[in-house]
Protein backbone atom coordinates (compact mmCIF):
# COMPACT_ATOMS: atom_id res chain seq x y z
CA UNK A 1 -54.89 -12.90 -170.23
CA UNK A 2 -57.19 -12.33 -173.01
CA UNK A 3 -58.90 -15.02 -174.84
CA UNK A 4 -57.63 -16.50 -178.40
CA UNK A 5 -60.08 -18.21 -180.86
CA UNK A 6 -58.55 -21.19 -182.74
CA UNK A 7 -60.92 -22.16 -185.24
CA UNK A 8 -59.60 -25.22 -187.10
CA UNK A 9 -62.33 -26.34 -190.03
CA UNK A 10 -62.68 -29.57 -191.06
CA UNK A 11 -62.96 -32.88 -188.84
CA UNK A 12 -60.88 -35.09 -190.95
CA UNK A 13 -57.42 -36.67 -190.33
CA UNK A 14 -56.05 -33.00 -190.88
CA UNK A 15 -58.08 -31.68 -188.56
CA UNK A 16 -58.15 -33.90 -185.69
CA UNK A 17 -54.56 -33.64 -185.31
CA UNK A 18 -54.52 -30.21 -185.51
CA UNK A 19 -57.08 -29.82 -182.65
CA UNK A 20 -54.64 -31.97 -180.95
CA UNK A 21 -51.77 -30.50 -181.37
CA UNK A 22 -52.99 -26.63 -180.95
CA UNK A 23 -54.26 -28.12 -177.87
CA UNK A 24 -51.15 -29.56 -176.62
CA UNK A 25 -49.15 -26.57 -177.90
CA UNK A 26 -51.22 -23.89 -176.75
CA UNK A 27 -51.94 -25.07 -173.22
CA UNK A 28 -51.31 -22.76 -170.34
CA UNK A 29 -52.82 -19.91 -172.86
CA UNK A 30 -56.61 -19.01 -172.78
CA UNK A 31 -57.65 -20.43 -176.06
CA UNK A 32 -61.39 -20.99 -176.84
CA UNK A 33 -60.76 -24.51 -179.70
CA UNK A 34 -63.38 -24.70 -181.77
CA UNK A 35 -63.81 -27.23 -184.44
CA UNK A 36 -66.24 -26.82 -186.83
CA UNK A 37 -67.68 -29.52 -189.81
CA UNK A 38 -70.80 -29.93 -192.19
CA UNK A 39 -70.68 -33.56 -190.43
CA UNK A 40 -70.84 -34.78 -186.34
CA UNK A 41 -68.35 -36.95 -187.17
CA UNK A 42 -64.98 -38.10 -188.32
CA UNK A 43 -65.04 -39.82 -191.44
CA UNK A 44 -62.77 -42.54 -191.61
CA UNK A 45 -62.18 -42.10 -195.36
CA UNK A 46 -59.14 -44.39 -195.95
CA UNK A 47 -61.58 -47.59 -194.97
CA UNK A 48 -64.75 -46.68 -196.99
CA UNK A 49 -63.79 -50.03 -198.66
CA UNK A 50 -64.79 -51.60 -195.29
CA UNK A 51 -68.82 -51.06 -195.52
CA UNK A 52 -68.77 -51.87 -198.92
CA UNK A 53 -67.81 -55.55 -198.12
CA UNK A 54 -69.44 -56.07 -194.44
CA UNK A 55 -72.79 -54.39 -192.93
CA UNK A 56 -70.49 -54.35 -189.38
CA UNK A 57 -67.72 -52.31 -190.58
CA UNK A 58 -68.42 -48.65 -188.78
CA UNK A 59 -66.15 -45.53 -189.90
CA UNK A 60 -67.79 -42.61 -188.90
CA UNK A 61 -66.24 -41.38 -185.05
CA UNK A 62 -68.24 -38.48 -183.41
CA UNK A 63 -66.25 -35.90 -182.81
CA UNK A 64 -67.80 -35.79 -179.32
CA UNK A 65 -66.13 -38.95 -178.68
CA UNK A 66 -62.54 -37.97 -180.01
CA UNK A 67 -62.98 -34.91 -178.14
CA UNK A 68 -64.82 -35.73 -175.15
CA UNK A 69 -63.99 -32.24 -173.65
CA UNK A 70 -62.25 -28.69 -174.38
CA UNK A 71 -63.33 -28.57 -177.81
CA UNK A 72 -66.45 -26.60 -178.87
CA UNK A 73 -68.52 -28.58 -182.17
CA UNK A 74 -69.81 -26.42 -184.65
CA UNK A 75 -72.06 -27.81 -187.55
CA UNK A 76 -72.18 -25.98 -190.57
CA UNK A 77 -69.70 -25.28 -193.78
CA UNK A 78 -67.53 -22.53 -194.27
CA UNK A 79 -68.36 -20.51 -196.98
CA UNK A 80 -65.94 -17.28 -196.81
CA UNK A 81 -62.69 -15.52 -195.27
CA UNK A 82 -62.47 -12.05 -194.03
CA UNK A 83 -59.32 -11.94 -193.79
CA UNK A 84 -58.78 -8.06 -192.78
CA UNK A 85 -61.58 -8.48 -190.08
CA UNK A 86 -60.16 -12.04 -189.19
CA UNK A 87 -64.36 -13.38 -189.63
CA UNK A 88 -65.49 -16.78 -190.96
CA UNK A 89 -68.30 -17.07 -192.34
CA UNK A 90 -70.18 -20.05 -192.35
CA UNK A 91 -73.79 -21.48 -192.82
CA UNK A 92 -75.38 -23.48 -190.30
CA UNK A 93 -77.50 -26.89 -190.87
CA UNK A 94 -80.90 -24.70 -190.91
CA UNK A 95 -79.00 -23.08 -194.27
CA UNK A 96 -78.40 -19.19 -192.46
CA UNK A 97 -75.06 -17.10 -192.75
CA UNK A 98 -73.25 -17.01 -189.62
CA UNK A 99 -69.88 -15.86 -188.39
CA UNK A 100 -67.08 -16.43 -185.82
CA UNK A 101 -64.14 -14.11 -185.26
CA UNK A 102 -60.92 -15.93 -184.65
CA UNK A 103 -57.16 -15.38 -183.67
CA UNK A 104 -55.65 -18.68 -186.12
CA UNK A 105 -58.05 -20.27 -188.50
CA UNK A 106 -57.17 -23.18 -189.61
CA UNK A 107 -58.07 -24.95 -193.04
CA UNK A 108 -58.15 -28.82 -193.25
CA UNK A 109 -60.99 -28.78 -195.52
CA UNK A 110 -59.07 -31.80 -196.88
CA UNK A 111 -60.67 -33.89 -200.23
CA UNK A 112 -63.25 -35.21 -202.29
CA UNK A 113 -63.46 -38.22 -203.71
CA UNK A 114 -63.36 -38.29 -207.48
CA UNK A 115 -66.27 -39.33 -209.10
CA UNK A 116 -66.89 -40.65 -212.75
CA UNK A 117 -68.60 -39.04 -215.21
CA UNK A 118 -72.56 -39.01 -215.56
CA UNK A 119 -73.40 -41.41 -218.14
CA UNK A 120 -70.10 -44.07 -216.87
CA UNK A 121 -72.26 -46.37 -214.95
CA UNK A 122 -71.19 -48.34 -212.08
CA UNK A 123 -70.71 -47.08 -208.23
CA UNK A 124 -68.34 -44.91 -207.14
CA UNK A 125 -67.01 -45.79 -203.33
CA UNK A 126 -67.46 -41.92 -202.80
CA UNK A 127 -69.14 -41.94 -199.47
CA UNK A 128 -70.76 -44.37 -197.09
CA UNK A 129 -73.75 -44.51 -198.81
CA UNK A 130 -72.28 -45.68 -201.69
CA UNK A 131 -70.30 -48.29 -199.98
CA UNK A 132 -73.51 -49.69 -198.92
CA UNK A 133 -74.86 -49.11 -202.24
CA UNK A 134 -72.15 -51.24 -203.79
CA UNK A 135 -72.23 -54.16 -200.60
CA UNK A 136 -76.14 -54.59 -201.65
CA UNK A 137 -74.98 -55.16 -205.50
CA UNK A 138 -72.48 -57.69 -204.84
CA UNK A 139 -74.67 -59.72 -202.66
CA UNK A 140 -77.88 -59.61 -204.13
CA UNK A 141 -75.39 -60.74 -207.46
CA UNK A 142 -74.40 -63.66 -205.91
CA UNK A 143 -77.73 -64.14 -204.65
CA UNK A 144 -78.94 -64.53 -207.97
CA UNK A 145 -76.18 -66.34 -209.56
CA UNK A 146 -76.42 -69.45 -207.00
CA UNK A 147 -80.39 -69.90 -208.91
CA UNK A 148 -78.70 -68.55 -212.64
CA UNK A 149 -78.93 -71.75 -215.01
CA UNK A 150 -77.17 -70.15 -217.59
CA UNK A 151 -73.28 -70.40 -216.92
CA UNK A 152 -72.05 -67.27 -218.64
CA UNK A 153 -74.94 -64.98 -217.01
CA UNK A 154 -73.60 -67.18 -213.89
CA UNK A 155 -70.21 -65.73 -214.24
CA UNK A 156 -70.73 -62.42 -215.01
CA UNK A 157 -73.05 -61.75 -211.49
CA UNK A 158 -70.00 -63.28 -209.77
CA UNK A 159 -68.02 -60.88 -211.31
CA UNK A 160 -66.40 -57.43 -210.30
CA UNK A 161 -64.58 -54.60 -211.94
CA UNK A 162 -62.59 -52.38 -209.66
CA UNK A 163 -61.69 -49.34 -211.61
CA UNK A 164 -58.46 -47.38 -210.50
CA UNK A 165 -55.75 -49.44 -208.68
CA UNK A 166 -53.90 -47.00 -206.18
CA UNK A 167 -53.86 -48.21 -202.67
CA UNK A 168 -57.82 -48.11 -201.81
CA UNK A 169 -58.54 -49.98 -205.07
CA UNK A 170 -56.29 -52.62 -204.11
CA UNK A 171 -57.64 -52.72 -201.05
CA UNK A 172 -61.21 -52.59 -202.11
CA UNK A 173 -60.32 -55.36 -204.04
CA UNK A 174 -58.12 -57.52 -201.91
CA UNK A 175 -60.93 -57.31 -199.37
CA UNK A 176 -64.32 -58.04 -202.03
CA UNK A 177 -62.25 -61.01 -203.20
CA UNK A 178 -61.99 -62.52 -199.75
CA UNK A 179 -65.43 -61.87 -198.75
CA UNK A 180 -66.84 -62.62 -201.86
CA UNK A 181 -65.57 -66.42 -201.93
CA UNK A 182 -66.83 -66.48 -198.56
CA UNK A 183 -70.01 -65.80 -199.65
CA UNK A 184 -69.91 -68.46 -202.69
CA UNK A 185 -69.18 -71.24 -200.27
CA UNK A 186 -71.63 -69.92 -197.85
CA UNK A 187 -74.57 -70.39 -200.91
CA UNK A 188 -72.89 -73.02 -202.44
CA UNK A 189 -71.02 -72.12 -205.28
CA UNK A 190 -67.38 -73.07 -205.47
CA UNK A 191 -65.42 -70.02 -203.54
CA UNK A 192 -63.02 -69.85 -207.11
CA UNK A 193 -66.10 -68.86 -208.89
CA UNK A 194 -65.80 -65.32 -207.39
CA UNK A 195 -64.10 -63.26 -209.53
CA UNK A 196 -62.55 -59.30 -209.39
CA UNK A 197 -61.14 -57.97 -211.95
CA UNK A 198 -58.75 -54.73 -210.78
CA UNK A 199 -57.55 -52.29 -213.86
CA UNK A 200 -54.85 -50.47 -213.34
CA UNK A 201 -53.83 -47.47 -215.64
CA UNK A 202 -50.08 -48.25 -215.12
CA UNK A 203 -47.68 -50.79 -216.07
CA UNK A 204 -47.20 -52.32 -212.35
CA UNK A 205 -48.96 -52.16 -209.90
CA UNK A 206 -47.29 -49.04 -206.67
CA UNK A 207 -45.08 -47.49 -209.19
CA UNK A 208 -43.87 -45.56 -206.49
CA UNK A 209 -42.31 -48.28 -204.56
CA UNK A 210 -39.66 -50.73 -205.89
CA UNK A 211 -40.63 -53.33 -208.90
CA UNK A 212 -40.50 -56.24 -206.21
CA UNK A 213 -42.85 -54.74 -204.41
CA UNK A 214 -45.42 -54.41 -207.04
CA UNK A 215 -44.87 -58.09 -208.09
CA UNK A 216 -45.62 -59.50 -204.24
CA UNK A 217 -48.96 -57.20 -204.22
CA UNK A 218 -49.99 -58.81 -207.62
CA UNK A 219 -49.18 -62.46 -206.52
CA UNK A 220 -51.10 -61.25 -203.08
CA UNK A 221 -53.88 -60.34 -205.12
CA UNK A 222 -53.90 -63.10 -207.54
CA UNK A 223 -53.93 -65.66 -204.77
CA UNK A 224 -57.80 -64.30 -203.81
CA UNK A 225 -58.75 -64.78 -206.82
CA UNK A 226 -58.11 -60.61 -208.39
CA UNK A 227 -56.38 -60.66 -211.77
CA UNK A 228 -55.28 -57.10 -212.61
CA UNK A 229 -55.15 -55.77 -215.98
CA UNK A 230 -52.07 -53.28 -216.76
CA UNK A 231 -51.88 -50.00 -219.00
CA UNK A 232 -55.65 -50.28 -219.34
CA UNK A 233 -58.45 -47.42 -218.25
CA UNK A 234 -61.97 -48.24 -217.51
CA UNK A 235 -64.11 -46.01 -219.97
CA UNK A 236 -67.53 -46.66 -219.37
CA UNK A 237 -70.03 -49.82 -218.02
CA UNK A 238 -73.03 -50.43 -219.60
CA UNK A 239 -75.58 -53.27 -219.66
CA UNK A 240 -73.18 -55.19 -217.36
CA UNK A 241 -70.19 -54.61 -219.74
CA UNK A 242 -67.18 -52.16 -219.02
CA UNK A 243 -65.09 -51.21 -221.66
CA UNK A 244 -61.77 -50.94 -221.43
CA UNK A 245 -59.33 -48.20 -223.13
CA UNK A 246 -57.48 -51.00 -225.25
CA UNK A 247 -61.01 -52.06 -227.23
CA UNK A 248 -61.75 -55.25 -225.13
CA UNK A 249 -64.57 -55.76 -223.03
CA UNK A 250 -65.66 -57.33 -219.55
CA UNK A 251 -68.92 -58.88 -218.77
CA UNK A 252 -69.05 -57.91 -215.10
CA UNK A 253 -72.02 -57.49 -212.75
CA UNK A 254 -70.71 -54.32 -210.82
CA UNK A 255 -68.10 -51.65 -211.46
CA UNK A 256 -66.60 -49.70 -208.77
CA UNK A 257 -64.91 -46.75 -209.37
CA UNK A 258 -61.50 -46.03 -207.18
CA UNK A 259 -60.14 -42.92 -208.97
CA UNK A 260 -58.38 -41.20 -206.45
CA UNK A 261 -58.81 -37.46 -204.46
CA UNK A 262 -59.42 -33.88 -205.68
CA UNK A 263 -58.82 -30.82 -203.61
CA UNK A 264 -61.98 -29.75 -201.78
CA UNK A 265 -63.81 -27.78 -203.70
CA UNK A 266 -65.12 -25.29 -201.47
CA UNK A 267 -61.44 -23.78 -202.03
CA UNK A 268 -62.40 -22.23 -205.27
CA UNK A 269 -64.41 -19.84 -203.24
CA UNK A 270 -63.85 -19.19 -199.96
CA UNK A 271 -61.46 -16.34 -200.10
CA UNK A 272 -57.91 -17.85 -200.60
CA UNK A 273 -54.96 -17.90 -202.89
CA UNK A 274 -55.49 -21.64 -204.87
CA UNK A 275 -52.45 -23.35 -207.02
CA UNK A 276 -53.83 -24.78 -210.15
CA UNK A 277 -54.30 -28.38 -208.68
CA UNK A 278 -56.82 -26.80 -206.47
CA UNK A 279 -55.20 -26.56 -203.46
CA UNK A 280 -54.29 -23.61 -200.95
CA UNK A 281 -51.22 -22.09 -201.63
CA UNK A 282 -49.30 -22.11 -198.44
CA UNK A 283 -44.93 -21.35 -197.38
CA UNK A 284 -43.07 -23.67 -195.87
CA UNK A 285 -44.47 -23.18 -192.44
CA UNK A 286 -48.38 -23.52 -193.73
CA UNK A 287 -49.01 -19.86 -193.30
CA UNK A 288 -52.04 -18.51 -195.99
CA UNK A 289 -50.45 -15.30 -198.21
CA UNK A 290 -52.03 -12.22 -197.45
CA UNK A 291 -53.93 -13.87 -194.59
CA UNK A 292 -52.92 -13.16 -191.37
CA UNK A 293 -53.22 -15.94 -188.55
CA UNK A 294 -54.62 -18.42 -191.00
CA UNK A 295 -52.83 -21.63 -191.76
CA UNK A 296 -53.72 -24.97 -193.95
CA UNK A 297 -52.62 -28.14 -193.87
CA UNK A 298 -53.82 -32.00 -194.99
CA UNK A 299 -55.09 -32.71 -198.61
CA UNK A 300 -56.54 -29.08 -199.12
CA UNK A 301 -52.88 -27.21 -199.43
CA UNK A 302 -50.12 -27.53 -201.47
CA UNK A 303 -47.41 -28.45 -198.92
CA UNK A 304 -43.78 -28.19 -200.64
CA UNK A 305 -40.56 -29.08 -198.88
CA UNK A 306 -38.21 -26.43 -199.03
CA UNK A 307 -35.31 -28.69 -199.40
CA UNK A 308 -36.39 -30.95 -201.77
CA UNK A 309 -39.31 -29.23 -204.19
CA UNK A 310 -40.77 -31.59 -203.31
CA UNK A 311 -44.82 -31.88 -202.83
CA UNK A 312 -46.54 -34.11 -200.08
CA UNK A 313 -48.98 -36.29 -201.23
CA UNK A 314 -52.58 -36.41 -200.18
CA UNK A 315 -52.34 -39.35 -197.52
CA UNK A 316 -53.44 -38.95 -194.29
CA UNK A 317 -49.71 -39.98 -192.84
CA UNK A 318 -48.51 -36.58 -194.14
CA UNK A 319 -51.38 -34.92 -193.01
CA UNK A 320 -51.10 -36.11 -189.37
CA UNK A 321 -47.17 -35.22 -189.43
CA UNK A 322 -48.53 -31.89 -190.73
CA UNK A 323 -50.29 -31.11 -188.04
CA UNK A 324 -47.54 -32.25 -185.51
CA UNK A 325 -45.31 -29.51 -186.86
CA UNK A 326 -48.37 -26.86 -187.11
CA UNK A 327 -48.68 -26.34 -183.61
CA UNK A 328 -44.90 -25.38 -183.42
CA UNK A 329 -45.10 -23.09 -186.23
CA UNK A 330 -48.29 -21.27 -184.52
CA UNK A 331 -46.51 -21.00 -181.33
CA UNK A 332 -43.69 -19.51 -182.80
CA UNK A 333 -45.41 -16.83 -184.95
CA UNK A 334 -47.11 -15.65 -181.77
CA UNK A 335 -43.90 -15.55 -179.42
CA UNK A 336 -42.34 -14.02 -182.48
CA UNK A 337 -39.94 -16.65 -182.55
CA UNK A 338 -37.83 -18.62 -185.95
CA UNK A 339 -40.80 -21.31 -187.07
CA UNK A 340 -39.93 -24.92 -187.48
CA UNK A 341 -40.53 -25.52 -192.10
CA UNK A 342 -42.26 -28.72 -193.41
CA UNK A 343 -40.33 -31.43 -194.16
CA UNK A 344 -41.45 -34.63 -196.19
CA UNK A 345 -42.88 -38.07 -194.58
CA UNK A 346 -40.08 -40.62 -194.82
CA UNK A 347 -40.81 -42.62 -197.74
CA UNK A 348 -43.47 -45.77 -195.90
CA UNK A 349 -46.50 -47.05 -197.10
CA UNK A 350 -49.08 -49.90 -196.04
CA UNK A 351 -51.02 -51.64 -197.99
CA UNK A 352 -54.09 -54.10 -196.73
CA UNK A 353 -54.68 -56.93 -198.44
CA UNK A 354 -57.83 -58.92 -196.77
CA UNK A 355 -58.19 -60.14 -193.18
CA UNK A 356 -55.14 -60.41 -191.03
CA UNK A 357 -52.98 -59.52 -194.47
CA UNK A 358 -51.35 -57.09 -195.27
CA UNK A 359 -47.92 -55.56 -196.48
CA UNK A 360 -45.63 -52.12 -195.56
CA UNK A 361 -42.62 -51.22 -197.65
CA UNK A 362 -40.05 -48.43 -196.48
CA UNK A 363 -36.67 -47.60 -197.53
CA UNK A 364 -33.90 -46.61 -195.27
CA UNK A 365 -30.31 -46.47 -195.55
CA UNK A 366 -31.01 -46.69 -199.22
CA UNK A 367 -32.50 -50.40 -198.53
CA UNK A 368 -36.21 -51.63 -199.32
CA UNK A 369 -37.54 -52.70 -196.11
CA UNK A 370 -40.62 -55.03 -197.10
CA UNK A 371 -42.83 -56.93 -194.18
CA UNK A 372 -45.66 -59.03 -195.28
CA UNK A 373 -48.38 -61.26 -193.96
CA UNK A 374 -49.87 -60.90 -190.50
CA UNK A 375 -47.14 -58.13 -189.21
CA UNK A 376 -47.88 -56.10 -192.47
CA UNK A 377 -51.31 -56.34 -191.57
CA UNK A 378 -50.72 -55.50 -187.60
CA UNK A 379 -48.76 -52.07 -188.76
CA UNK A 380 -51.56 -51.38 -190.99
CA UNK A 381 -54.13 -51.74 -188.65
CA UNK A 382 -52.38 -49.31 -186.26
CA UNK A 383 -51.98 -46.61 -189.10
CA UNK A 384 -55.56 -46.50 -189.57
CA UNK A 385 -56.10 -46.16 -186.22
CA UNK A 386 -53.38 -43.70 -185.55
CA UNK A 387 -54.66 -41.63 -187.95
CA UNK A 388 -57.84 -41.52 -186.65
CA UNK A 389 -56.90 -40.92 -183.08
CA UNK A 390 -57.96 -44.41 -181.74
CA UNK A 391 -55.31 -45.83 -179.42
C-alpha cells in the first residue's frame, strides 16, 4: 500500500483535533502525519488571561507531549501552496525555503490576536509575553500604591481598564479583580480598594445570549469589585488616563486591551482563495476551491452551514467539532464516497468568572439553560481542557 502524507499546519485547537481525528480516521492506511508549527508547542490561547494574573499559570503544551508518538514535528511557517504539484513550502527556524509533498494538507493556521493601534498605549494580552508584561504592571502598581501618600495617585495605581468585554475580557477581568484584592490584603490595603474597570462597546454585556444572562455576569462581576461601562469604546491611554468614546476620562494605572481575533494573516499570501474577512474560502465539507486534497478548518476558514447561512464563529468549540467531522469528509473523498457537510455548534457557551466560578448558558427545546457558581466553573474547566486535549 503506498504511503499518504497528511500534512495538517498549525498546532492550535484546530489542529490538534485534526491530527486526532485523521489519525483515528485514517488508521489501518499507511499515512505518514505530520504536523508542522512556527512554535513546539500548543498555545493555550483561550487562558492567556491566566499568566497575566499568576506567575504559576502555564499554557503552552509541547506538542511532543500531546503527541507522544505517530506524529512527525516540523518547525517552521508555511509560506506557499503548490497546489498543481501538491508542495508546501515552508521556511525553517534557520530562515531557508523548504518543501514537503503531501496527499491532504490541512490549514488550521487559526488567529491572531488583535492588537491596538501604535500610539494607544496600554498592553495588549496578545501573547504570553505580554501577559507577563501586564502581571508585572499590576503588581509593581500595587506595590507602589501601599507607600503612595497621596489618595487619588493611590487610587489610580489600584486601578485597571480592561478594554473590549467579549468572553476573555470578562474573564481577564473577573480573574484581575479576584487576585488583585488578594494582593491589597496581602500588603495591607483594604481588598475593596482594588478596582477594574471593564468597557464594553455594547449595551449588555453577551448580547448573544439572553438579557438575564447578561445581567447575572454583570452582578458576577460587580460583586469582585469590576464595574462595566456600556456603549462606550476605549480610544486611547495616555499618562495613566484612557479616554473613552463618550468624552469622559479614567485615571487608571494599566489598560489592557481585549479586542477580539483576526484571521491569520499569513492567508493573504500563501496561495488560497480568501473571503473578505480574511479567511479561507471553503464548501460545506472544508474542501479549498481549485485545490485538490487541501482542506481548512478552525478560525482561519469561513465555515458556513448549508442549512442555515449561517457562519461559525471563531471559538475553539467549533473548531474542535470541525475537526471531528473533517476526518469523515477526508475519508469519504478518498473512498469516493457522499461526504458528511458542516453543521453549526449547538448554541453553549462558558464563561469563567474567578476561582472555582464560573457560568454556562445553553438553550434547548427553545429554553435557556443557565448553571452558575462552582458547576459553571467545573464545565468550564473541562472545556478548556477538552479543547486542548488534556483529559
Amino acid at each position: 500500500m503506498k504511503e499518504m502524507t497528511c500534512v495538517v499546519v498549525g498546532g492550535g485547537y484546530a489542529g490538534i483535533h485534526a491530527v486526532k481525528a485523521m489519525r483515528e480516521k485514517l488508521a489501518g492506511r499507511s499515512v505518514r502525519m505530520i504536523l508542522l508549527d512556527k512554535e513546539p508547542h500548543h498555545l493555550r490561547k483561550v487562558l492567556l488571561f491566566k499568566p497575566a494574573v499568576s506567575k504559576e499559570a502555564e499554557i503552552a503544551l509541547p506538542l511532543n507531549r500531546i503527541f507522544p508518538k505517530g506524529v512527525e514535528f516540523i518547525q517552521g511557517t508555511a509560506t506557499t501552496i503548490q497546489k498543481d504539484e501538491k508542495i508546501l513550502l515552508y521556511q525553517d527556524q534557520k530562515g531557508s525555503s523548504q518543501a514537503i509533498h503531501y496527499d491532504i494538507l490541512v490549514l488550521a493556521v487559526g488567529s491572531v490576536i488583535r492588537r491596538a493601534e501604535p500610539g494607544q498605549g496600554g498592553i495588549a494580552l496578545s501573547s504570553v509575553e505580554a501577559a507577563v508584561s501586564i502581571r508585572e504592571a499590576w503588581q509593581a502598581n500595587m506595590r507602589k500604591a501601599a507607600q503612595e501618600q497621596d489618595p487619588e495617585e493611590r487610587q489610580r495605581l489600584l486601578t485597571v481598564t480592561v478594554a473590549g468585554a467579549g468572553i476573555s475580557g470578562i474573564e481577564t477581568a473577573a480573574d484581575l479583580a479576584y487576585a488583585m484584592r488578594e494582593e491589597a490584603a496581602r500588603l495591607g490595603m483594604h481588598p475593596l480598594a482594588a478596582k477594574i474597570y471593564l468597557i464594553n462597546t455594547e449595551n449588555r454585556l453577551f448580547p448573544d445570549g439572553p438579557a438575564k444572562l447578561g445581567r447575572r455576569l454583570e452582578q458576577a462581576l460587580n460583586d469582585y469589585g469590576v464595574s462595566v461601562l456600556h456603549g462606550q469604546k476605549a480610544l486611547r491611554e495616555q499618562g495613566g488616563i484612557v479616554t473613552l468614546s463618550g468624552g469622559s476620562t479614567l485615571s487608571t494605572g494599566l489598560c489592557i486591551w481585549s479586542l477580539g481575533l483576526l484571521p491569520n494573516p499569513l492567508l493573504r499570501t500563501i496561495g488560497v482563495p480568501i473571503s473578505a474577512q480574511g479567511q479561507v474560502i471553503v464548501d460545506a465539507s472544508y474542501r479549498v476551491s481549485g485545490a485538490p486534497g487541501v482542506y481548512s478548518i478552525g478560525d482561519c476558514a469561513r465555515i458556513i452551514d448549508p442549512t442555515s447561512g449561517q457562519a461559525d464563529r471563531m471559538t475553539c468549540k467549533e473548531a474542535t467539532a470541525q475537526a471531528a467531522r473533517l476526518g469523515s469528509v477526508v475519508v469519504a473523498d478518498l473512498d469516493g464516497t457522499p461526504s458528511p457537510a458542516h453543521k453549526s455548534f449547538m448554541e453553549f457557551f462558558c464563561i469563567g468568572l474567578g476561582p472555582e466560578q464560573g457560568i454556562v448558558w445553553t438553550r434547548k427545546w427553545g429554553l435557556d439553560i443557565i448553571l452558575t457558581g462552582k458547576l459553571g466553573w467545573k464545565i468550564r474547566q473541562y472545556t478548556w481542557n477538552l479543547a486542548s486535549m488534556l483529559h
